[in-house]
PDB file of N, CA and C in Angstrom:
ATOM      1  N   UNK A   1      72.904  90.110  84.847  1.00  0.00           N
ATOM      2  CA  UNK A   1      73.999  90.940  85.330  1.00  0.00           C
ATOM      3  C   UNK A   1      74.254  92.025  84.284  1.00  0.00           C
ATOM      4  N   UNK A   2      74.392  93.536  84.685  1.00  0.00           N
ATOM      5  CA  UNK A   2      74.620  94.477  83.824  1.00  0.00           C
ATOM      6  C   UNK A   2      76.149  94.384  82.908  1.00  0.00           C
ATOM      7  N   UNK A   3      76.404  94.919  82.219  1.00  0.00           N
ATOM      8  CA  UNK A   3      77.715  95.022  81.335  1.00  0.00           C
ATOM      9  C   UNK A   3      78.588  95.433  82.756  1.00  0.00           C
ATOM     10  N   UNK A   4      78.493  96.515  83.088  1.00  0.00           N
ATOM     11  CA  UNK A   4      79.777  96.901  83.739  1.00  0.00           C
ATOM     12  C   UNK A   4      79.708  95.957  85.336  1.00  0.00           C
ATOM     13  N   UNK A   5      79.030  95.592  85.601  1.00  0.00           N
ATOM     14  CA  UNK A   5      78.989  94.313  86.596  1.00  0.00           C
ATOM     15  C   UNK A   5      79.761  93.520  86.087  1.00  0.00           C
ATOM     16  N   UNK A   6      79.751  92.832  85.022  1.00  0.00           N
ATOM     17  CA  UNK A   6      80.527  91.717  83.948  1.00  0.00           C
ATOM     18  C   UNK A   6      82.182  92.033  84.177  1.00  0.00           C
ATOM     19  N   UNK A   7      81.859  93.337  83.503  1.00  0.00           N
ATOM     20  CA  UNK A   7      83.136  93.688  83.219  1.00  0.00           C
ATOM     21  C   UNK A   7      84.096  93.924  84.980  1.00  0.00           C
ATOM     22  N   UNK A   8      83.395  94.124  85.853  1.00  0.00           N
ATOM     23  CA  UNK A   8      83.712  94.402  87.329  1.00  0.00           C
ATOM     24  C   UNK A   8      84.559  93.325  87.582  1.00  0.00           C
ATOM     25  N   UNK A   9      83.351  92.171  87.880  1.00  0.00           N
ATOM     26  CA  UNK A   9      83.534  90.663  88.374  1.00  0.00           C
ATOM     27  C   UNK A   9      85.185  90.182  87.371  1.00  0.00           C
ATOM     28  N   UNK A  10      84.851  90.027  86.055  1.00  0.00           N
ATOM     29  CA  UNK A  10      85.862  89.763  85.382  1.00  0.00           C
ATOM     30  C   UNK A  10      87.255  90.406  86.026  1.00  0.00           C
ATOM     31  N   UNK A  11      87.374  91.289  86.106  1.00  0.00           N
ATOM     32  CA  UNK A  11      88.979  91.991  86.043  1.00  0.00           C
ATOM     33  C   UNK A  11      89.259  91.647  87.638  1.00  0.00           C
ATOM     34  N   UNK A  12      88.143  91.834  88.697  1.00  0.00           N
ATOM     35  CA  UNK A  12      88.409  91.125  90.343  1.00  0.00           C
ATOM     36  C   UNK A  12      88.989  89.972  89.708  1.00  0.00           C
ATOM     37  N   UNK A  13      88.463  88.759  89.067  1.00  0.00           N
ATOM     38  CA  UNK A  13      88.611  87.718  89.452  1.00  0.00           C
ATOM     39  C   UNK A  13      90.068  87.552  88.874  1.00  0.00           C
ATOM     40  N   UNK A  14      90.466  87.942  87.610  1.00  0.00           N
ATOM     41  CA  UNK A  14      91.571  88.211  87.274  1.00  0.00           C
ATOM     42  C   UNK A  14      93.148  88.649  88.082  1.00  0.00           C
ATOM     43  N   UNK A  15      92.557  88.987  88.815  1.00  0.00           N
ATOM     44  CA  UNK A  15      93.256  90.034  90.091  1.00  0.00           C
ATOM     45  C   UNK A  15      93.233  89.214  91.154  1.00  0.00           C
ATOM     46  N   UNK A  16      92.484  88.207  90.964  1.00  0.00           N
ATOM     47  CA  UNK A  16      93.099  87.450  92.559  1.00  0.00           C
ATOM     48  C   UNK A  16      92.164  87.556  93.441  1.00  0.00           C
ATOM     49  N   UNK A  17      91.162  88.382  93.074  1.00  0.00           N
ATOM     50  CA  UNK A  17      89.192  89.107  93.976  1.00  0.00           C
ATOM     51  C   UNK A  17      88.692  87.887  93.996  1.00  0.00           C
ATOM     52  N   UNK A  18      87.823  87.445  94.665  1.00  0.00           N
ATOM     53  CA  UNK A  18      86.535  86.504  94.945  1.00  0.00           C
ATOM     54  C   UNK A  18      84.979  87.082  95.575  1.00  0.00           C
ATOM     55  N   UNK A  19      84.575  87.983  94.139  1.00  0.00           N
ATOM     56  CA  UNK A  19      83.615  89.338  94.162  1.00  0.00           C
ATOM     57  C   UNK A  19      82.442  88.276  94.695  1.00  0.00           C
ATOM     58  N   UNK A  20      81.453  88.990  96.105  1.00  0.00           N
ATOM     59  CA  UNK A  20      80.722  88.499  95.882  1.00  0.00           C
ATOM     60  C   UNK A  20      79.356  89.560  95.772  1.00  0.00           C
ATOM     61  N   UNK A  21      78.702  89.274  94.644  1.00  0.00           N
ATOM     62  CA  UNK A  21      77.966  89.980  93.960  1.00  0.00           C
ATOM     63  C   UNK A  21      76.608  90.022  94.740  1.00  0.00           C
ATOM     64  N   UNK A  22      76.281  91.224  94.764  1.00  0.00           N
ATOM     65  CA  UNK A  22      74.620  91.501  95.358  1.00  0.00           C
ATOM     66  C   UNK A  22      74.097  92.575  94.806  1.00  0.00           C
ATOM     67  N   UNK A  23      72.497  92.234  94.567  1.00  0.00           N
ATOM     68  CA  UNK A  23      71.846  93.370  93.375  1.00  0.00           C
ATOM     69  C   UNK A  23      71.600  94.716  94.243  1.00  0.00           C
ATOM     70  N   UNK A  24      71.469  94.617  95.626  1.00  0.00           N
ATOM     71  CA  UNK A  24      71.392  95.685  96.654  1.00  0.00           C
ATOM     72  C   UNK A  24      71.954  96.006  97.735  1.00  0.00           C
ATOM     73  N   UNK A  25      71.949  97.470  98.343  1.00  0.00           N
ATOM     74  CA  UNK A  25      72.753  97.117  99.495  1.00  0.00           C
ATOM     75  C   UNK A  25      71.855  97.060 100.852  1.00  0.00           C
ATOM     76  N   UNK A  26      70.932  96.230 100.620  1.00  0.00           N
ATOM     77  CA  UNK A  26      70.228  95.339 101.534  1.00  0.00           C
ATOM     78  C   UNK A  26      70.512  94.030 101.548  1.00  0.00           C
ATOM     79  N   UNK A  27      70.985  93.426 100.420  1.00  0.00           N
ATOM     80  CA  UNK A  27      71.754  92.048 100.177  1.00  0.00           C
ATOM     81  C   UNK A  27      73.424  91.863 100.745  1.00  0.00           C
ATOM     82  N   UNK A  28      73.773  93.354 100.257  1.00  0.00           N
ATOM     83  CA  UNK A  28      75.020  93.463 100.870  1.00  0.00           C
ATOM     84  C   UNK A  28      75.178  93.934 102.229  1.00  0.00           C
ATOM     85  N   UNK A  29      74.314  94.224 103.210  1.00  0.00           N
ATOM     86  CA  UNK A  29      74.135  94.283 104.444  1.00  0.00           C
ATOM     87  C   UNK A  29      74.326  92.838 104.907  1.00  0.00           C
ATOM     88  N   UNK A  30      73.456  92.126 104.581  1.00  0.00           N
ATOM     89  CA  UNK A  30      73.477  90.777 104.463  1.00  0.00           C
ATOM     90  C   UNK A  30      74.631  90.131 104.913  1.00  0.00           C
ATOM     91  N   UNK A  31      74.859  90.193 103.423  1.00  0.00           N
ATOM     92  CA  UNK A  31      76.953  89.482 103.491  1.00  0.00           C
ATOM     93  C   UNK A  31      77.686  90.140 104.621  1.00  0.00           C
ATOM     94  N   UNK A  32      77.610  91.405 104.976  1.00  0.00           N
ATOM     95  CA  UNK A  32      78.652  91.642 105.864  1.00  0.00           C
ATOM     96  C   UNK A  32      78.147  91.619 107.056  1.00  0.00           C
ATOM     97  N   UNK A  33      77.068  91.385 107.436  1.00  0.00           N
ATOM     98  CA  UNK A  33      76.729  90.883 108.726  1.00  0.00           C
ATOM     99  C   UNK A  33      76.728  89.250 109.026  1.00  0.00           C
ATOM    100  N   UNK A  34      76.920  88.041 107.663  1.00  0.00           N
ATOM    101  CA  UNK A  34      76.973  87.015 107.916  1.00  0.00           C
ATOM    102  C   UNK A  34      78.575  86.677 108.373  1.00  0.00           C
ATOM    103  N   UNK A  35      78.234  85.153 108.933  1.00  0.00           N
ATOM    104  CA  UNK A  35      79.836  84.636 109.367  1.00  0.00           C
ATOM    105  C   UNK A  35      80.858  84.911 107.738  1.00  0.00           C
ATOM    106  N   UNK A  36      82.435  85.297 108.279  1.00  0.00           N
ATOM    107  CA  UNK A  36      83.295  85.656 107.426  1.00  0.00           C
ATOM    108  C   UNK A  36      83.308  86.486 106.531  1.00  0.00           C
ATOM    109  N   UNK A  37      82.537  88.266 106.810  1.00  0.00           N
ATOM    110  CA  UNK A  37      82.477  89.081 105.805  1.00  0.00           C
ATOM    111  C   UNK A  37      83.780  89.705 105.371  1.00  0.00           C
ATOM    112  N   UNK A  38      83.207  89.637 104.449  1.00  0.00           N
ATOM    113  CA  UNK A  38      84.635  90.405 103.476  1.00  0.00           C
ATOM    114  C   UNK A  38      85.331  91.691 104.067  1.00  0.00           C
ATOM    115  N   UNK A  39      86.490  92.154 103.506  1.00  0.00           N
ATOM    116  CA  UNK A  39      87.392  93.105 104.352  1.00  0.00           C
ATOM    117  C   UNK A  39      87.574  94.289 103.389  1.00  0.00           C
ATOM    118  N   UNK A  40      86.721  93.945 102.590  1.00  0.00           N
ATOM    119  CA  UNK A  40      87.314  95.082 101.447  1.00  0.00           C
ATOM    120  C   UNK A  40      86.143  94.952 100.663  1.00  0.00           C
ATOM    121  N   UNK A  41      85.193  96.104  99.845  1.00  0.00           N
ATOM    122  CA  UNK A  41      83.987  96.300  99.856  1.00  0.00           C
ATOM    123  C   UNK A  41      84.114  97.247  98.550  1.00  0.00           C
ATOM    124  N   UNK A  42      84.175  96.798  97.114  1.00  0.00           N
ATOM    125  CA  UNK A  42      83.759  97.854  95.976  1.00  0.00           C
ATOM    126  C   UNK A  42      81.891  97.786  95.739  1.00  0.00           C
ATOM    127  N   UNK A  43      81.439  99.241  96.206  1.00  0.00           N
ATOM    128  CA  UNK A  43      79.831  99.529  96.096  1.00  0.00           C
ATOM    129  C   UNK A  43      79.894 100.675  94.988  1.00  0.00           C
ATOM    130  N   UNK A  44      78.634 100.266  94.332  1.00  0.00           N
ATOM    131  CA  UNK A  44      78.031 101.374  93.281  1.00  0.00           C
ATOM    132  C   UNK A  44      77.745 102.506  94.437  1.00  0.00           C
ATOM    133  N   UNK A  45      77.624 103.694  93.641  1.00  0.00           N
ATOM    134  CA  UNK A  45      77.293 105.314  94.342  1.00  0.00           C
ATOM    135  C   UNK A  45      76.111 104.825  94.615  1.00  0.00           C
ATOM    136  N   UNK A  46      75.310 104.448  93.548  1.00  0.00           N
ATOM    137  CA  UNK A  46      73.620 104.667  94.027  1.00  0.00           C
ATOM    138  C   UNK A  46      73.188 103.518  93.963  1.00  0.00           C
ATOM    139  N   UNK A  47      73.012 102.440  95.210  1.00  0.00           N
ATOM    140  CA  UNK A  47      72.636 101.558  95.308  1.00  0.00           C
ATOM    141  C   UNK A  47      71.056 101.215  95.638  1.00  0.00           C
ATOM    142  N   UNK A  48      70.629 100.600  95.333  1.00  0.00           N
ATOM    143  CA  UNK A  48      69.102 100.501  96.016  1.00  0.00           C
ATOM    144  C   UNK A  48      69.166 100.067  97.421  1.00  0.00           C
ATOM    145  N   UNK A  49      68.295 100.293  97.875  1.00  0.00           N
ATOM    146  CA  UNK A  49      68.224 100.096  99.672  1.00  0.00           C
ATOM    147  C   UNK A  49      69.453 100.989 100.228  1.00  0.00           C
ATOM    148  N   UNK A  50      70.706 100.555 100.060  1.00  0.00           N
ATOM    149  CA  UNK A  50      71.678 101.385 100.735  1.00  0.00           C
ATOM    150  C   UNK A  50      72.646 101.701 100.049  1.00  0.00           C
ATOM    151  N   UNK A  51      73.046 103.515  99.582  1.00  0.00           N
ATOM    152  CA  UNK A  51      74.111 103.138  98.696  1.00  0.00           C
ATOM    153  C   UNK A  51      75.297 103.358  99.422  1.00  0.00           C
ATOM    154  N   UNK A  52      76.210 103.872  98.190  1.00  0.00           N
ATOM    155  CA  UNK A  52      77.687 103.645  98.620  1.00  0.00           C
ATOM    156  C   UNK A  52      77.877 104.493  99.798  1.00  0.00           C
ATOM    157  N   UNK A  53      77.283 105.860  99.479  1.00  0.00           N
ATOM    158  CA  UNK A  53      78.063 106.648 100.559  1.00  0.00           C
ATOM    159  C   UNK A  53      77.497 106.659 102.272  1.00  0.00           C
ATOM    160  N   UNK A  54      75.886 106.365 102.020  1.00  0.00           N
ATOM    161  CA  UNK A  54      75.433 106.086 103.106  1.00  0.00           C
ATOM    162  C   UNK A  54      76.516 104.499 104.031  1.00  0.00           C
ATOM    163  N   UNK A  55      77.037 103.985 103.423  1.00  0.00           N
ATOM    164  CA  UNK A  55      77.533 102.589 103.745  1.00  0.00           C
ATOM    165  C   UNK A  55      79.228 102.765 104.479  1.00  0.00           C
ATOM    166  N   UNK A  56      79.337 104.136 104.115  1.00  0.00           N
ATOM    167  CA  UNK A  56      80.594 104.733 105.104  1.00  0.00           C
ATOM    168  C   UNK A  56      81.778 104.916 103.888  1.00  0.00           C
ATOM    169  N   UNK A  57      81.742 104.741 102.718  1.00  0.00           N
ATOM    170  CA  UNK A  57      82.224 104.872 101.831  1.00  0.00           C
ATOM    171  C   UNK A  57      83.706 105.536 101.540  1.00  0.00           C
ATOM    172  N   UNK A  58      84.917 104.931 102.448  1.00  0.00           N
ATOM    173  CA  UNK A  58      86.185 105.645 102.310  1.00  0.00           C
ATOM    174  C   UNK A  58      86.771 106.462 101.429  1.00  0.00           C
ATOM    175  N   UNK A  59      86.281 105.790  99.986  1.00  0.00           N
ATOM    176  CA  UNK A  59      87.006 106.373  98.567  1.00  0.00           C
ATOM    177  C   UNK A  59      85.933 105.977  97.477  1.00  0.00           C
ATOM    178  N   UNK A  60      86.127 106.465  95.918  1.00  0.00           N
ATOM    179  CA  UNK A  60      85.729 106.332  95.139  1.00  0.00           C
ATOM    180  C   UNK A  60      85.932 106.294  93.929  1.00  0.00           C
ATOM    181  N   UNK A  61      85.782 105.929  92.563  1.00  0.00           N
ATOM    182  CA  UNK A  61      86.299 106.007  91.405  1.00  0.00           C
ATOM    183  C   UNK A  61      85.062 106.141  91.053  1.00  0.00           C
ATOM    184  N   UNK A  62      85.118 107.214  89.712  1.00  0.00           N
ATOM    185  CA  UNK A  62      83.927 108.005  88.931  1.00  0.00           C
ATOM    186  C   UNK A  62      83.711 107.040  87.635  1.00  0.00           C
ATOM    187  N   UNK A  63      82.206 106.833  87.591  1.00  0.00           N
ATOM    188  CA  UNK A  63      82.168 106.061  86.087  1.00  0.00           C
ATOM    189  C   UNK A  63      81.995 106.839  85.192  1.00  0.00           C
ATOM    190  N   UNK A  64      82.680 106.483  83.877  1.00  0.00           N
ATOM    191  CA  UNK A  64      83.156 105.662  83.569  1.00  0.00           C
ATOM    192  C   UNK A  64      84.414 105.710  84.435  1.00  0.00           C
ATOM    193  N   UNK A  65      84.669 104.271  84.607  1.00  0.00           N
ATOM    194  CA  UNK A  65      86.200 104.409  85.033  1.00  0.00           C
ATOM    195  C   UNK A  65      87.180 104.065  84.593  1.00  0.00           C
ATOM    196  N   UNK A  66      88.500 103.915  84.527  1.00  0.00           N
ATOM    197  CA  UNK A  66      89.658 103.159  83.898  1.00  0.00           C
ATOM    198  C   UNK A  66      90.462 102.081  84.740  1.00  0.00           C
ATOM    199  N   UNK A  67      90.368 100.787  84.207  1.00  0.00           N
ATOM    200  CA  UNK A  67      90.227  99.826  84.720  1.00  0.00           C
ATOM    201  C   UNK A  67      92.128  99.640  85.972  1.00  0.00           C
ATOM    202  N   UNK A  68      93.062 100.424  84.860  1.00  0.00           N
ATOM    203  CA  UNK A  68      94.488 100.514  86.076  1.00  0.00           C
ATOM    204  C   UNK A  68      93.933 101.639  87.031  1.00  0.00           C
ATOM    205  N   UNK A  69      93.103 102.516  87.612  1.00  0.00           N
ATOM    206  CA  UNK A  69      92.728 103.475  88.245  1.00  0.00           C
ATOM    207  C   UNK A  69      92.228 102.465  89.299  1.00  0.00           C
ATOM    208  N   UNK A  70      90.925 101.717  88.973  1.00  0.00           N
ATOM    209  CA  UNK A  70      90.316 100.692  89.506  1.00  0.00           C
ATOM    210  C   UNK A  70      91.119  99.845  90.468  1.00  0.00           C
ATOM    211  N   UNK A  71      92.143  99.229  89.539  1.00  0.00           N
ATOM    212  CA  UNK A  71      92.789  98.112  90.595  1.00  0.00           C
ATOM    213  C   UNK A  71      93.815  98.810  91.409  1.00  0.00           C
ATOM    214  N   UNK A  72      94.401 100.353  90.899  1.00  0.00           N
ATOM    215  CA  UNK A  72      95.500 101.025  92.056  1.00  0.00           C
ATOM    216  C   UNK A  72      94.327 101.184  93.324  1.00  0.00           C
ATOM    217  N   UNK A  73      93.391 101.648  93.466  1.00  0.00           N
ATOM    218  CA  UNK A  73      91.934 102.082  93.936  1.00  0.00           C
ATOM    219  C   UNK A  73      91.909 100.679  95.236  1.00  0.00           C
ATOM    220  N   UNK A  74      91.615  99.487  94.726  1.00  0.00           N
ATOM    221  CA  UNK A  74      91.688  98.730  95.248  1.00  0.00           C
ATOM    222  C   UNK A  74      92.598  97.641  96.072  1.00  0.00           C
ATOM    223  N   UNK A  75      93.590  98.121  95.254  1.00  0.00           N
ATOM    224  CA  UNK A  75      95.235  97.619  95.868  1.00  0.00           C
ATOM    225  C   UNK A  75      95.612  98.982  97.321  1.00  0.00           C
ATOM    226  N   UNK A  76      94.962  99.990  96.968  1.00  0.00           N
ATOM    227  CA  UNK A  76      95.386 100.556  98.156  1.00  0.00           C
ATOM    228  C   UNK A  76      93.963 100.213  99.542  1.00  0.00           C
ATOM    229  N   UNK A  77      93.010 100.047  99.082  1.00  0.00           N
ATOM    230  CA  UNK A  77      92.629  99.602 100.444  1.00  0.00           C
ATOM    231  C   UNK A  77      92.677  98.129 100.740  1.00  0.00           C
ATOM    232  N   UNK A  78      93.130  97.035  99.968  1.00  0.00           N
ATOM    233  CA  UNK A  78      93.619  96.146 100.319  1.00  0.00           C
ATOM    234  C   UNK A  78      95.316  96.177 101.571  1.00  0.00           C
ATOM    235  N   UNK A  79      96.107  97.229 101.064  1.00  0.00           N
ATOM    236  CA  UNK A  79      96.864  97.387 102.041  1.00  0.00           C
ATOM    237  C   UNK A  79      96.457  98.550 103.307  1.00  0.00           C
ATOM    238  N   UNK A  80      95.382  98.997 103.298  1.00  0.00           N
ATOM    239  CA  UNK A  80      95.109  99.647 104.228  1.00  0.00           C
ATOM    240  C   UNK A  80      94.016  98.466 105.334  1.00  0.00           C
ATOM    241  N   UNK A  81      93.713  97.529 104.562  1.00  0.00           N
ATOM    242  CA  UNK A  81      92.806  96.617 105.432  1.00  0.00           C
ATOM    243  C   UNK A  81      94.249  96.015 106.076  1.00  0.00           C
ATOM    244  N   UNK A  82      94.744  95.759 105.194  1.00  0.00           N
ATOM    245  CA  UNK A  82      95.694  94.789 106.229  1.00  0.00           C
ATOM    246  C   UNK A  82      96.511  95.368 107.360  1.00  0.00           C
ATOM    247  N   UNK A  83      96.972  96.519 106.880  1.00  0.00           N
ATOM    248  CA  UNK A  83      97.729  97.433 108.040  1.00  0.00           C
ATOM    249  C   UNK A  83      96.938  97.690 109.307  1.00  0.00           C
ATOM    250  N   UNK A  84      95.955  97.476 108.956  1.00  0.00           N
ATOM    251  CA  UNK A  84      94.646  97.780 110.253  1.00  0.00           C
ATOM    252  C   UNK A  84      94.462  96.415 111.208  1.00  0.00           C
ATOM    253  N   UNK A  85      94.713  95.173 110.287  1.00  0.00           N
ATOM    254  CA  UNK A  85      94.840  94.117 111.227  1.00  0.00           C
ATOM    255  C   UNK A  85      95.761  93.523 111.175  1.00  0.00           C
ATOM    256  N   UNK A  86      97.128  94.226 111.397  1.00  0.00           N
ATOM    257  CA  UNK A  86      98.063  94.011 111.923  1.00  0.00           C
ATOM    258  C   UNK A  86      98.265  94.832 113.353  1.00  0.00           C
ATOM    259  N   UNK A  87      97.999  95.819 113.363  1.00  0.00           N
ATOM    260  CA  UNK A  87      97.850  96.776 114.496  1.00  0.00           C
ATOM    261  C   UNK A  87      98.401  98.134 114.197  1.00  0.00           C
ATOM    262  N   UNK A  88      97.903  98.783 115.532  1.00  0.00           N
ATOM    263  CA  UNK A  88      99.357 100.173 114.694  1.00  0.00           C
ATOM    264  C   UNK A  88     100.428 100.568 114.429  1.00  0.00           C
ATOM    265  N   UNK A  89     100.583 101.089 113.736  1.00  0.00           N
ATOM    266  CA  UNK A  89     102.329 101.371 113.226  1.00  0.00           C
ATOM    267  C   UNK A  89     102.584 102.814 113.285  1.00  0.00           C
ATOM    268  N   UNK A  90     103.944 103.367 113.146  1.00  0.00           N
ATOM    269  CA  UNK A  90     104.028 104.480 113.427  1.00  0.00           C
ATOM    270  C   UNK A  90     105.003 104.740 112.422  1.00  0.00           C
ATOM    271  N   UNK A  91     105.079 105.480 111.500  1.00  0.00           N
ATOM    272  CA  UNK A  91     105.803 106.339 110.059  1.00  0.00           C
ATOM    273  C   UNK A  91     106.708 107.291 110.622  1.00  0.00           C
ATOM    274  N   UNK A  92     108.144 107.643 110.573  1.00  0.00           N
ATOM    275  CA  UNK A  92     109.046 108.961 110.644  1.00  0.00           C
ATOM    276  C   UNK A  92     107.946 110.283 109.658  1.00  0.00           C
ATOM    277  N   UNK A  93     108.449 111.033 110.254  1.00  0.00           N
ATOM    278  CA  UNK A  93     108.143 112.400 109.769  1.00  0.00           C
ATOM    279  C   UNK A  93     108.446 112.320 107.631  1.00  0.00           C
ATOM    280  N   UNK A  94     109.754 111.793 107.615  1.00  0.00           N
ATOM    281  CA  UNK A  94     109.918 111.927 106.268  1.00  0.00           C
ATOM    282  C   UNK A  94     109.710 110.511 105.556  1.00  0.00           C
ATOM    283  N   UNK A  95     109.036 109.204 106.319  1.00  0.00           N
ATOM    284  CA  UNK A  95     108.124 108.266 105.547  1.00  0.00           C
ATOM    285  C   UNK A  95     109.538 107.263 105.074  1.00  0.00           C
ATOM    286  N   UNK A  96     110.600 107.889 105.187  1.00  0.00           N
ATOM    287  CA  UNK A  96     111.372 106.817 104.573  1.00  0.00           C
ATOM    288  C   UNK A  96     112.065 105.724 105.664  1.00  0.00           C
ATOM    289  N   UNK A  97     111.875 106.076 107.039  1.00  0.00           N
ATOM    290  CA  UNK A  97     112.563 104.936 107.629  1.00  0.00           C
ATOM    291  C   UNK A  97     111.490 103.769 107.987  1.00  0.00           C
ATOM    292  N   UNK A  98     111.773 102.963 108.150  1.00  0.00           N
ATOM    293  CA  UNK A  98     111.042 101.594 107.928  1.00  0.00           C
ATOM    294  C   UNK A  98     109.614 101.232 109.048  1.00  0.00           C
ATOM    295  N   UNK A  99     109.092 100.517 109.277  1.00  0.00           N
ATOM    296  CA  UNK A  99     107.881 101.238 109.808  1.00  0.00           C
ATOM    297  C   UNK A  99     108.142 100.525 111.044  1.00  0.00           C
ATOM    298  N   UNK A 100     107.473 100.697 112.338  1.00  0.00           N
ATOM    299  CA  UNK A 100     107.714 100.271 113.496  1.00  0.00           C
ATOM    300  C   UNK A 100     106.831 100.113 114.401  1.00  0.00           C
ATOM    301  N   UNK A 101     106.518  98.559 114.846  1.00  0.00           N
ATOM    302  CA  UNK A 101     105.110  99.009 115.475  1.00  0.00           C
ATOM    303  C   UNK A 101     105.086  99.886 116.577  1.00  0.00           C
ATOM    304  N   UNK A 102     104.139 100.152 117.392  1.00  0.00           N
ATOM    305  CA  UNK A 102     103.590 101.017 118.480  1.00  0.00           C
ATOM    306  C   UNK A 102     103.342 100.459 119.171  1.00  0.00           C
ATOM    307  N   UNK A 103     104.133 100.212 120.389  1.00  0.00           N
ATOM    308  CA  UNK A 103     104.035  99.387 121.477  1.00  0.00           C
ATOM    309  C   UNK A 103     103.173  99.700 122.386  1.00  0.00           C
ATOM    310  N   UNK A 104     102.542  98.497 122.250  1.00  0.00           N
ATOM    311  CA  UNK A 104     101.018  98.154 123.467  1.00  0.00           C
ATOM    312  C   UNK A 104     101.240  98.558 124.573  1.00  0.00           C
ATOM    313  N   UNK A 105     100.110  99.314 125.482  1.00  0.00           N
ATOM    314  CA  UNK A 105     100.768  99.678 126.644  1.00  0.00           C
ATOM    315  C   UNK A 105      99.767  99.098 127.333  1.00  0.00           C
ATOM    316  N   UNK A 106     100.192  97.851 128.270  1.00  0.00           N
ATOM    317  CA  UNK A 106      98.786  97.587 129.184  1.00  0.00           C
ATOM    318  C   UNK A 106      98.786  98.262 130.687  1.00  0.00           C
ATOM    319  N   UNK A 107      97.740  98.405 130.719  1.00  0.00           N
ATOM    320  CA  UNK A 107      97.671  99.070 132.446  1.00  0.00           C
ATOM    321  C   UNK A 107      96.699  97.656 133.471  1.00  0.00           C
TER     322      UNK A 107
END
């Protein structure tokens, strides 16, 4: 495992992460096509077989990176995964009144 892999895994696991590590993103195709893939996905830019951006790549942090950058980085698409499976919600114009879902409309 490279240094900054080390150093990756370490600060996830620290954080409450359960990283699961793959040397490619042909391995990591893998994982997220097997039963129970993960919901939240930190990829290197240049991966072998498939990298980050080919892989649909929402956001990014530049290496070197700084490790509170990292976990704000990841704390926000952790709440963007979840807001997504909760369903939709709908924000006021000025963000401060409280959020409300969007009522299902069946036909």
């Amino acid at each position: 495992m490279t240094r900054c892999r080390e150093v990756v895994d370490t600060h996830l696991r620290s954080w409450g992460y359960e990283p699961i590590l793959c040397e490619d993103g042909g391995q990591a195709s893998e994982v997220l096509s097997g039963e129970n893939p993960p919901s939240l996905l930190l990829l290197d830019w240049n991966m072998p077989v498939v990298d980050g951006l080919d892989a649909g790549a929402d956001d990014f942090v530049a290496k070197p990176f700084r490790v509170p950058e990292l976990r704000a980085r990841l704390r926000v698409g952790a709440r963007t995964t979840e807001l997504q499976r909760e369903g939709p919600w709908m924000l006021s114009a000025t963000g401060y009144s409280s959020r409300r879902r969007v009522p299902q409309h069946t036909n």
